[in-house]
N, C-alpha and C. Protein backbone atom coordinates (compact mmCIF):
# COMPACT_ATOMS: atom_id res chain seq x y z
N UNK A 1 30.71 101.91 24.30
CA UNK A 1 30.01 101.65 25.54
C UNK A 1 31.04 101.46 26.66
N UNK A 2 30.90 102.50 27.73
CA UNK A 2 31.88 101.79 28.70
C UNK A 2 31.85 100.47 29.58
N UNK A 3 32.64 100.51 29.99
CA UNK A 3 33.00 98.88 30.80
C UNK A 3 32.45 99.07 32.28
N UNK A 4 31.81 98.56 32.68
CA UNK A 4 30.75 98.23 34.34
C UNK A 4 31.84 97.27 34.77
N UNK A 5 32.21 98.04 35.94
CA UNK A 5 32.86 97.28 37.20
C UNK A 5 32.02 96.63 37.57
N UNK A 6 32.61 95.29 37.23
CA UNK A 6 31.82 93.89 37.90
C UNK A 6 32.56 93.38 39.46
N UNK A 7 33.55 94.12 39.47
CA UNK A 7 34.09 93.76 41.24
C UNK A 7 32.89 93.83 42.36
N UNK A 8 32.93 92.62 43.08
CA UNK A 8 31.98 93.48 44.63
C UNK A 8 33.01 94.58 45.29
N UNK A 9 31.58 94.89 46.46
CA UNK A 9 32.41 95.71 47.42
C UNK A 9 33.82 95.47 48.05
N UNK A 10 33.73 94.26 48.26
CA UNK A 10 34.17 93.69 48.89
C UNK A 10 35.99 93.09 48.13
N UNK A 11 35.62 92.88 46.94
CA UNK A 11 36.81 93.04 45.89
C UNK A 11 37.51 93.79 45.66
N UNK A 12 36.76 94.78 45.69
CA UNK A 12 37.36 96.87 45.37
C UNK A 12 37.95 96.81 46.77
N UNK A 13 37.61 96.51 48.32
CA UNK A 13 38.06 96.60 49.62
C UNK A 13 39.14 95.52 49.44
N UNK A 14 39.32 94.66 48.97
CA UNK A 14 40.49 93.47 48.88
C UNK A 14 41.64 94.45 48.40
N UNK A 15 41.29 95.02 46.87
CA UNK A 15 42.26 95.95 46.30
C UNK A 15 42.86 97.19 46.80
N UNK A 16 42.18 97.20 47.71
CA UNK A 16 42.73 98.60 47.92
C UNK A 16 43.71 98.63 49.30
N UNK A 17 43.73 96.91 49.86
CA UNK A 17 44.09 96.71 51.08
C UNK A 17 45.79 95.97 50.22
N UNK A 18 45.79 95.31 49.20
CA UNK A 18 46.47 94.75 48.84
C UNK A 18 47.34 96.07 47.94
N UNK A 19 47.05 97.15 48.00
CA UNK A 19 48.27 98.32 47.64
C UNK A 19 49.13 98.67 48.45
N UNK A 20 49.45 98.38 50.17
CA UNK A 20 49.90 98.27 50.87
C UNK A 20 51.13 97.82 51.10
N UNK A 21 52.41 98.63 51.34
CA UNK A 21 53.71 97.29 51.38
C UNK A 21 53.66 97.17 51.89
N UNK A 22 55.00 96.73 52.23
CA UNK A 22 55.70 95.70 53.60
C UNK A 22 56.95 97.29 54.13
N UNK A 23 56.75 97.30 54.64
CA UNK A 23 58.38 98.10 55.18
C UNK A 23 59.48 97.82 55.54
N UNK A 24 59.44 96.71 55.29
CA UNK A 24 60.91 96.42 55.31
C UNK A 24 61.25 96.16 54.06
N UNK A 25 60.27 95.55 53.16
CA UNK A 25 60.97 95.41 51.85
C UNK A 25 59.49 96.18 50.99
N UNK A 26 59.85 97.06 50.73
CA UNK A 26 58.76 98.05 49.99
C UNK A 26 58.30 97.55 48.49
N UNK A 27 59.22 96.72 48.35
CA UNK A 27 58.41 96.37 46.30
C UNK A 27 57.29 95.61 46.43
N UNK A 28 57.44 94.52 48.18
CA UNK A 28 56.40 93.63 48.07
C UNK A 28 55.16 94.16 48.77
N UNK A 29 54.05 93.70 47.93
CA UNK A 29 52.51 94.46 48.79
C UNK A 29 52.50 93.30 50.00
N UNK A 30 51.27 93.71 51.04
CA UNK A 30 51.25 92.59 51.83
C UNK A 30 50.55 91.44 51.56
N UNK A 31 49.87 91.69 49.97
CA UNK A 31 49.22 90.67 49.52
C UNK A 31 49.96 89.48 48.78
N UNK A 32 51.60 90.01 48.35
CA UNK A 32 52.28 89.84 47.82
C UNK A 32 53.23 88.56 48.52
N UNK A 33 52.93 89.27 49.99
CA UNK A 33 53.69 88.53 50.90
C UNK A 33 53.04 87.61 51.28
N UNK A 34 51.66 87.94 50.98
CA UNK A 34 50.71 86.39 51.82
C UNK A 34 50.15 86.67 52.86
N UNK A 35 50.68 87.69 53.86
CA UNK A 35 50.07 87.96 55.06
C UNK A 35 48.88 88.73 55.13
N UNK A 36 48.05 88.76 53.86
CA UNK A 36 46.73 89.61 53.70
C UNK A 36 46.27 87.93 53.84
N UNK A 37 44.98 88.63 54.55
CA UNK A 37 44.26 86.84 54.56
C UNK A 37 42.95 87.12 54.38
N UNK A 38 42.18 88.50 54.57
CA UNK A 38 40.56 88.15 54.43
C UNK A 38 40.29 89.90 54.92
N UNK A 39 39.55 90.71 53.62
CA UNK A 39 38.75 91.99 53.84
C UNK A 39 37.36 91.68 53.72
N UNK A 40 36.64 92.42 55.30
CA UNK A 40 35.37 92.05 55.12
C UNK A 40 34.43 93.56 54.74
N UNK A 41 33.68 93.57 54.58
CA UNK A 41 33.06 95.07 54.65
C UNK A 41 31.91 94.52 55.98
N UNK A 42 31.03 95.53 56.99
CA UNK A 42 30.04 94.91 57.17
C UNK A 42 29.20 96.53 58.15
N UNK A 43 28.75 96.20 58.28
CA UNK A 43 27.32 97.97 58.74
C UNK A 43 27.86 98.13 59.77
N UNK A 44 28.02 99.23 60.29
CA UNK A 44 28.70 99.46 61.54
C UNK A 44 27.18 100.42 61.95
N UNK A 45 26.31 101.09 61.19
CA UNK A 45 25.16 102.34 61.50
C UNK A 45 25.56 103.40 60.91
N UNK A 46 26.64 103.19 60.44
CA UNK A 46 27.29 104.63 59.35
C UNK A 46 26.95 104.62 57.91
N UNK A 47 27.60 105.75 56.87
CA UNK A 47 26.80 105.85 56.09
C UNK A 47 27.71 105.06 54.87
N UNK A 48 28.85 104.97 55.31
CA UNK A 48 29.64 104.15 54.76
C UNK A 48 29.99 102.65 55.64
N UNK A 49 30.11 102.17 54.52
CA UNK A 49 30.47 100.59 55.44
C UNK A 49 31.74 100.79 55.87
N UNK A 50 32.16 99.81 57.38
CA UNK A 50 33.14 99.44 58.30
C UNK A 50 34.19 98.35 57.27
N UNK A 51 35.07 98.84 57.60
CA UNK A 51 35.81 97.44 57.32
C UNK A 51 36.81 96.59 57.96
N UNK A 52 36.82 95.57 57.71
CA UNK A 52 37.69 94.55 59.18
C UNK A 52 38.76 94.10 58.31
N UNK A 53 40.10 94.06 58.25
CA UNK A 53 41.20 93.53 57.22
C UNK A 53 42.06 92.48 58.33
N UNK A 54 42.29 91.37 58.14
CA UNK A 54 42.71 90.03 58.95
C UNK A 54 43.98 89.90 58.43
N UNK A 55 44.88 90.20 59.13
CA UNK A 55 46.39 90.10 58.31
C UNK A 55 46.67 88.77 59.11
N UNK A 56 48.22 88.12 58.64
CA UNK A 56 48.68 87.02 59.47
C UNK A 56 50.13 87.41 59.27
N UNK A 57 51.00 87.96 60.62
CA UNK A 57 52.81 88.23 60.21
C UNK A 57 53.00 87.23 60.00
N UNK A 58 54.24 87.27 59.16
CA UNK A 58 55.31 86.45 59.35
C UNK A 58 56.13 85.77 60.13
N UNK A 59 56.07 85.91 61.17
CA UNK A 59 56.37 85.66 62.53
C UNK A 59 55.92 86.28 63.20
N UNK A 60 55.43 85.40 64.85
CA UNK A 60 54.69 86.09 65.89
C UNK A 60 55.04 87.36 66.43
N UNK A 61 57.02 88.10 66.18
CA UNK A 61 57.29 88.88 66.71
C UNK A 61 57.60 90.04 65.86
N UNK A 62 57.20 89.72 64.52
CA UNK A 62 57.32 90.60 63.54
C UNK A 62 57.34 92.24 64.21
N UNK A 63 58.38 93.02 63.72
CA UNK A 63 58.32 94.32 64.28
C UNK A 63 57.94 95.39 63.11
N UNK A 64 57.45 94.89 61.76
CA UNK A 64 56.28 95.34 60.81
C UNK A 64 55.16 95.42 60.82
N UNK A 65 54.30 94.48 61.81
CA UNK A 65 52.67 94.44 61.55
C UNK A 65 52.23 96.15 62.03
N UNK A 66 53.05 96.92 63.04
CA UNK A 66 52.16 97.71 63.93
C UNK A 66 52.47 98.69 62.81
N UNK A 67 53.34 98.77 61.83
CA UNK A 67 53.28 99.97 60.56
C UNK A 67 52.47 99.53 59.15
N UNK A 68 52.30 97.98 59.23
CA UNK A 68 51.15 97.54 58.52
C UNK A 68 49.77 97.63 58.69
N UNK A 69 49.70 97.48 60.49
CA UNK A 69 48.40 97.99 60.73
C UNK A 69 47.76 99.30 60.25
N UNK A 70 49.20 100.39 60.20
CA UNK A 70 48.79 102.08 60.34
C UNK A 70 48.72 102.06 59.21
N UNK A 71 49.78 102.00 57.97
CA UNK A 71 49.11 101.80 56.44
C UNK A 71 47.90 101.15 55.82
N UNK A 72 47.33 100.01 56.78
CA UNK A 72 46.24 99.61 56.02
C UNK A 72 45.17 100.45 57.23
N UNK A 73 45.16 101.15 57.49
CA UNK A 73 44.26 102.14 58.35
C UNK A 73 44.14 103.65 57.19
N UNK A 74 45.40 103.69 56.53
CA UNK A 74 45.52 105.18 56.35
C UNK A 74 44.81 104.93 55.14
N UNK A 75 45.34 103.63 54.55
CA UNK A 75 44.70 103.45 53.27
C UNK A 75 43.04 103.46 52.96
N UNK A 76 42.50 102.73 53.91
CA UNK A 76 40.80 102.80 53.48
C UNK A 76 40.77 103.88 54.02
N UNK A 77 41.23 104.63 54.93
CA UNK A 77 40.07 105.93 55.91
C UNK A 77 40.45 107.41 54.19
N UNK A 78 41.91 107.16 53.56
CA UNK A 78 41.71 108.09 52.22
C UNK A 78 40.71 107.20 51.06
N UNK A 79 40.52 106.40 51.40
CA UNK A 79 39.69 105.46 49.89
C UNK A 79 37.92 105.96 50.01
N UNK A 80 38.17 106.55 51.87
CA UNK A 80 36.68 106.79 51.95
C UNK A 80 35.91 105.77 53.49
N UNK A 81 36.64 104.74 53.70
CA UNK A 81 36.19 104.21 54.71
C UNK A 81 36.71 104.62 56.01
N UNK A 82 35.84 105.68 56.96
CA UNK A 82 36.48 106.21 58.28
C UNK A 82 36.62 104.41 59.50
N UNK A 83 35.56 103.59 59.30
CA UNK A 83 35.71 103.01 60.54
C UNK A 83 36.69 101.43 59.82
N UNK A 84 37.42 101.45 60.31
CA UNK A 84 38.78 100.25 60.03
C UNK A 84 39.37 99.68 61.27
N UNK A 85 39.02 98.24 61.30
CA UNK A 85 39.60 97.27 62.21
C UNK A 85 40.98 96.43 61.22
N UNK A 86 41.70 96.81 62.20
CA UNK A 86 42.96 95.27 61.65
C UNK A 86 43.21 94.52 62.95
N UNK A 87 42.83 93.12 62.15
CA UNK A 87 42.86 92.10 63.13
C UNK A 87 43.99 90.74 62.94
N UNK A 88 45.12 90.92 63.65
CA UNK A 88 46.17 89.80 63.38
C UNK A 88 46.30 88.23 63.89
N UNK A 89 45.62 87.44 62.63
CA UNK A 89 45.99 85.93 63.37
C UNK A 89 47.12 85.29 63.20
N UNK A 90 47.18 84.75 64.49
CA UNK A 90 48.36 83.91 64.34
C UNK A 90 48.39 82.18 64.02
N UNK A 91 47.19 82.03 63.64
CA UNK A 91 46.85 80.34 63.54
C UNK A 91 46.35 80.48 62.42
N UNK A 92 46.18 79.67 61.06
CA UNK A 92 47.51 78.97 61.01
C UNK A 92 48.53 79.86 60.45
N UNK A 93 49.86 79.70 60.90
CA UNK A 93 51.23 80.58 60.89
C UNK A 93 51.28 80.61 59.72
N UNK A 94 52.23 82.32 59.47
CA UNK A 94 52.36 82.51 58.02
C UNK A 94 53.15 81.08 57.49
N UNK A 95 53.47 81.02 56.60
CA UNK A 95 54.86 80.09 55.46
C UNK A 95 54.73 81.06 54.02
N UNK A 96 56.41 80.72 53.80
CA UNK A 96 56.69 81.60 52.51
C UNK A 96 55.66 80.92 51.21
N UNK A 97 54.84 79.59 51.68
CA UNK A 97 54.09 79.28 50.72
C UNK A 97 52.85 79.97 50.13
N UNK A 98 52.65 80.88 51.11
CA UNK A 98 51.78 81.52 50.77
C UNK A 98 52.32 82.89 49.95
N UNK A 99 53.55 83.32 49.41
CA UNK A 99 53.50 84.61 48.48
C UNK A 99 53.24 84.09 47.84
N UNK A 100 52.99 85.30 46.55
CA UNK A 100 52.60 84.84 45.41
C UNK A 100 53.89 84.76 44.24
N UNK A 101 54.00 84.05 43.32
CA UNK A 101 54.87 84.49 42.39
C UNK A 101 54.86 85.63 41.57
N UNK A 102 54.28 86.15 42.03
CA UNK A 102 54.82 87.96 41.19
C UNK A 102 55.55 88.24 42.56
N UNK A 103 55.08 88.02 43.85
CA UNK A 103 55.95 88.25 44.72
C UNK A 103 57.25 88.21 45.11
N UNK A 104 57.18 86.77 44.55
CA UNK A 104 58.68 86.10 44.33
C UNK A 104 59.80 86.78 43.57
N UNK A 105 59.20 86.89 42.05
CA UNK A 105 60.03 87.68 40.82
C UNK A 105 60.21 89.09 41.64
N UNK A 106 59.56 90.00 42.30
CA UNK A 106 59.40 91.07 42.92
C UNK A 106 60.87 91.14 43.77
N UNK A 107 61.04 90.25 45.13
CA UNK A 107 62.16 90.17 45.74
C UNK A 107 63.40 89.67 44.55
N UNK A 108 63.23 88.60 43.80
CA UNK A 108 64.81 88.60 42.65
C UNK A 108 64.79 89.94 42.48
N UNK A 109 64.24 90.43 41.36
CA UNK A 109 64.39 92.15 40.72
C UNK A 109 64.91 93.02 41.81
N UNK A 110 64.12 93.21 43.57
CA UNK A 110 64.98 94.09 44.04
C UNK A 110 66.63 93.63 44.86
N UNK A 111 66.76 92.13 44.46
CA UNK A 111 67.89 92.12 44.81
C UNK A 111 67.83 90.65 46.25
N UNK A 112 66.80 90.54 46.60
CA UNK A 112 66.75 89.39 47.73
C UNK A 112 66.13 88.16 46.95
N UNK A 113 67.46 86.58 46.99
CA UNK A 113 67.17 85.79 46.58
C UNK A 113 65.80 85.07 47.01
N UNK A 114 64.48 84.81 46.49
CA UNK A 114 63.14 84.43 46.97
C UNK A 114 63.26 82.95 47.81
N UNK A 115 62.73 82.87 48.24
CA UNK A 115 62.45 81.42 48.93
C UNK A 115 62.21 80.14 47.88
N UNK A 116 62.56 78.90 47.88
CA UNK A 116 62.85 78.21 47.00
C UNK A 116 62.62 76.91 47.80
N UNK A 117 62.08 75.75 47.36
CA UNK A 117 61.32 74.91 48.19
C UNK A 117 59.78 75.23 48.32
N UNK A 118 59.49 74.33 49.31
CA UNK A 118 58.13 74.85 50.10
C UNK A 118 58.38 74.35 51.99
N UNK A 119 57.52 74.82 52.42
CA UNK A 119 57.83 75.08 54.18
C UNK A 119 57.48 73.48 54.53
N UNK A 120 58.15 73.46 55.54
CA UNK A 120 57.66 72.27 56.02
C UNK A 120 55.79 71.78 56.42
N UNK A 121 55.19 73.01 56.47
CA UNK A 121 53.99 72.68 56.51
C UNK A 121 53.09 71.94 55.83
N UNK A 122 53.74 71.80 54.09
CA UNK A 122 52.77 71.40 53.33
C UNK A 122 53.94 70.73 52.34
N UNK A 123 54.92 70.10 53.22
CA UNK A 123 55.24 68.13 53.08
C UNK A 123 54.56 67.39 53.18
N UNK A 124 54.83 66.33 52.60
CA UNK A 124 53.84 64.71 53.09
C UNK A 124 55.15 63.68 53.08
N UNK A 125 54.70 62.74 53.15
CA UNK A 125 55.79 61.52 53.44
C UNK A 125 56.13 61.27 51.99
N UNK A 126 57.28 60.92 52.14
CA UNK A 126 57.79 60.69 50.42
C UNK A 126 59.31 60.80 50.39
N UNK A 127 59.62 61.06 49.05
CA UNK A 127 61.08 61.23 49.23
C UNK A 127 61.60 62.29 50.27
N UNK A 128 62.94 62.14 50.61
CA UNK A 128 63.57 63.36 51.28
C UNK A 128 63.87 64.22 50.39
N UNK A 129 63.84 65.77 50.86
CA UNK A 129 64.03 66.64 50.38
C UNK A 129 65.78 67.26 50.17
N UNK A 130 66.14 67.56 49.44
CA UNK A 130 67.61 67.93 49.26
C UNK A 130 67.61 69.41 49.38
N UNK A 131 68.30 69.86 50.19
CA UNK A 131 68.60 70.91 50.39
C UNK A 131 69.45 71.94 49.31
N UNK A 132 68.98 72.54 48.39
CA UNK A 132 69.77 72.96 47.17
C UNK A 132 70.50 74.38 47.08
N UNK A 133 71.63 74.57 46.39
CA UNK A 133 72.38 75.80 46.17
C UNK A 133 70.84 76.79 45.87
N UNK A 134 71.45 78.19 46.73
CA UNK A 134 70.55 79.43 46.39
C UNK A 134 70.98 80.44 45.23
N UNK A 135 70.37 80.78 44.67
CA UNK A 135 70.50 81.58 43.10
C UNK A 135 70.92 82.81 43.55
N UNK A 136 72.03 83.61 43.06
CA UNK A 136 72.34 84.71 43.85
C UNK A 136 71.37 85.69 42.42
N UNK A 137 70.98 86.68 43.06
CA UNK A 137 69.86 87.57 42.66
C UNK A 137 70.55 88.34 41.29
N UNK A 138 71.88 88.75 42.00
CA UNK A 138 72.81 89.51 41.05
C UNK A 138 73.12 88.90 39.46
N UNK A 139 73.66 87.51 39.53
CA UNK A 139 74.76 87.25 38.21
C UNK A 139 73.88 85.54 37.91
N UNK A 140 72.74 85.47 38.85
CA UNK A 140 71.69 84.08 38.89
C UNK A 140 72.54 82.19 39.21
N UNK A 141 73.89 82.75 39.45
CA UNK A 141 75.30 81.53 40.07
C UNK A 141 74.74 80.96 41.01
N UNK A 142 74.38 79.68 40.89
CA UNK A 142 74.39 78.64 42.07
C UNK A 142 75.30 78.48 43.10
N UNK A 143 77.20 78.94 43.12
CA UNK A 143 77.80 79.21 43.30
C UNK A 143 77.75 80.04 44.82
N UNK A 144 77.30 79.70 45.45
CA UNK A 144 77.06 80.34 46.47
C UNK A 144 76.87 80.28 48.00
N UNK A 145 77.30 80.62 48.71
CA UNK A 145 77.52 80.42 50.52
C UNK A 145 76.73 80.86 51.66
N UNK A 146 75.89 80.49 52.48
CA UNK A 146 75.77 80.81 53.53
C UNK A 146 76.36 81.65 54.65
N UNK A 147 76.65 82.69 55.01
CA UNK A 147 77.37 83.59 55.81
C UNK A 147 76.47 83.14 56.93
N UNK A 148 75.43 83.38 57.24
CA UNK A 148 74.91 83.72 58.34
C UNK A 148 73.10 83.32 58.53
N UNK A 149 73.13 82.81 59.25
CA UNK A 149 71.25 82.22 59.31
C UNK A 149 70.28 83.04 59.54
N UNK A 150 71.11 85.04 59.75
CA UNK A 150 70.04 85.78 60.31
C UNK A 150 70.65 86.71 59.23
N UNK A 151 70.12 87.43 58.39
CA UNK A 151 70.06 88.22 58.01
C UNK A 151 69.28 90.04 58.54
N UNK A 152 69.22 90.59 57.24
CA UNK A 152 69.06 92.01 58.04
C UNK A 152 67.67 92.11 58.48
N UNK A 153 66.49 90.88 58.29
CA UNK A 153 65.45 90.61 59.55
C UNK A 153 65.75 89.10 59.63
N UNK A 154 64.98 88.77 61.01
CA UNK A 154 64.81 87.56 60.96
C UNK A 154 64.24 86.27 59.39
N UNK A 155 63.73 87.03 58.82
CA UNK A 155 63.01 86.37 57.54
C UNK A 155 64.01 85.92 56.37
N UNK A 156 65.08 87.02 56.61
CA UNK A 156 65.96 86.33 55.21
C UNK A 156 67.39 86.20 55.93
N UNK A 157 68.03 85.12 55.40
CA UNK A 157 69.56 84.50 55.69
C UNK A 157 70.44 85.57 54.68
N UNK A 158 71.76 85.78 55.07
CA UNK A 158 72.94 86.30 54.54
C UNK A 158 73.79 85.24 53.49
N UNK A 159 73.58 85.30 52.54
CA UNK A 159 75.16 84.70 51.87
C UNK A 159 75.47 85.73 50.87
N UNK A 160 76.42 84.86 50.15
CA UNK A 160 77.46 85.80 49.01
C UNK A 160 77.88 84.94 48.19
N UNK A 161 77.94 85.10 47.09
CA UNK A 161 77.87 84.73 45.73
C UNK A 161 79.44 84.38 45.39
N UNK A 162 79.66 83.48 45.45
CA UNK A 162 81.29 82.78 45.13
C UNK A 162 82.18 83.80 43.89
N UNK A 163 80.67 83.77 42.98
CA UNK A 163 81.25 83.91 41.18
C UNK A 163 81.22 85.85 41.65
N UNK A 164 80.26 86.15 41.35
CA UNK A 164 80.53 87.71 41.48
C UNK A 164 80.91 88.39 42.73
N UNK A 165 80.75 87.85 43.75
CA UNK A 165 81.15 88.43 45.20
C UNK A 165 80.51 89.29 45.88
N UNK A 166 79.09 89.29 45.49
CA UNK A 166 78.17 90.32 46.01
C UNK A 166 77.36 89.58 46.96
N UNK A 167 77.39 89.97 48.32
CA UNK A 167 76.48 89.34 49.29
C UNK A 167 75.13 89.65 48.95
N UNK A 168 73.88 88.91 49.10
CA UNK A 168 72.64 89.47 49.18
C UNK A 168 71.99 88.87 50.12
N UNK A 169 70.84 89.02 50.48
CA UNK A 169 69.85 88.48 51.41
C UNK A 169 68.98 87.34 50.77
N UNK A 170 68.74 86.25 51.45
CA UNK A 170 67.82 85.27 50.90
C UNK A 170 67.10 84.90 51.74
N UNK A 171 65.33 85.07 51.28
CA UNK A 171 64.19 84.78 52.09
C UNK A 171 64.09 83.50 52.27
N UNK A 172 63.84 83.20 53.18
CA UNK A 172 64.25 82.03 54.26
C UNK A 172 62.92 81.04 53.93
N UNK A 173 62.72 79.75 53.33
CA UNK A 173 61.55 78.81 53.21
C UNK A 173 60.89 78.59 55.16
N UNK A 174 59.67 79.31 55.13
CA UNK A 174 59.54 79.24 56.44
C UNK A 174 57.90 78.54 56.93
């Protein structure tokens, strides 16, 4: 007996929005990244339903959303849905708390140390937080330096790995 897709519409429209990367770092989807926040389906008078996809950048000046917008456009209008809204909020602001951990393992594997902590958003009063050595992606050495607070986007910092000597990028707890 075959197996009945029990997904809603609306699940199958989640999935198909969350195949989407990022372009700057292509392994991660944007669901991956967190900045997928809500696919709606809803009647536009057509014969297929409309769909509205609510992203949130990573930062307000992100210079990815406007090729995220066009990928998650290209994506439903081939899945079958011609009418597609993307709508970007900026309240409440992304934080790296929102990837997911496959996301996370995703950036180690291609090489950018993941974010480690959680953002200041979702502290409470309590102990202070210690600021800890970053895992270099390459040889996994705590061993490791800060070069630079901006890396090759605003999102991830520059260091380099004491023990093996390979600089990498590390996504920034934001």
């Amino acid at each position: 007996m075959p197996e009945m897709d029990t997904k809603t519409a609306e699940q199958q429209a989640w999935d198909i929005a969350a195949t989407v990367c990022d372009p700057e770092i292509p392994v991660l989807t944007v669901a991956d990244l967190g900045i997928l926040r809500n696919v709606q389906l809803f009647d536009d008078g057509g014969d297929v339903p409309a769909v509205q996809v609510t992203i949130t950048p990573t930062y307000s000046g992100c210079p990815a959303m406007d090729a995220i917008r066009d990928d998650l456009t290209a994506a439903f209008q081939n899945a079958g849905y011609p009418q597609v809204r993307v709508e970007l909020v900026l309240s409440p602001a992304w934080t790296t708390d929102w990837m997911t951990e496959s996301g996370k393992a995703k950036l180690q594997e291609y090489g950018i140390a993941p974010p480690s902590g959680h953002s200041a958003a979702v502290r409470h009063a309590g102990p202070v937080r210690l600021s800890l050595a970053v895992k270099c992606p390459q040889c996994s050495s705590l061993n490791t330096k800060e070069l630079t607070r901006f890396g090759s986007t605003s999102c991830k910092a520059l260091y380099v790995c004491q023990d093996c000597k390979e600089p990498f990028d590390y996504f920034k707890v934001l």
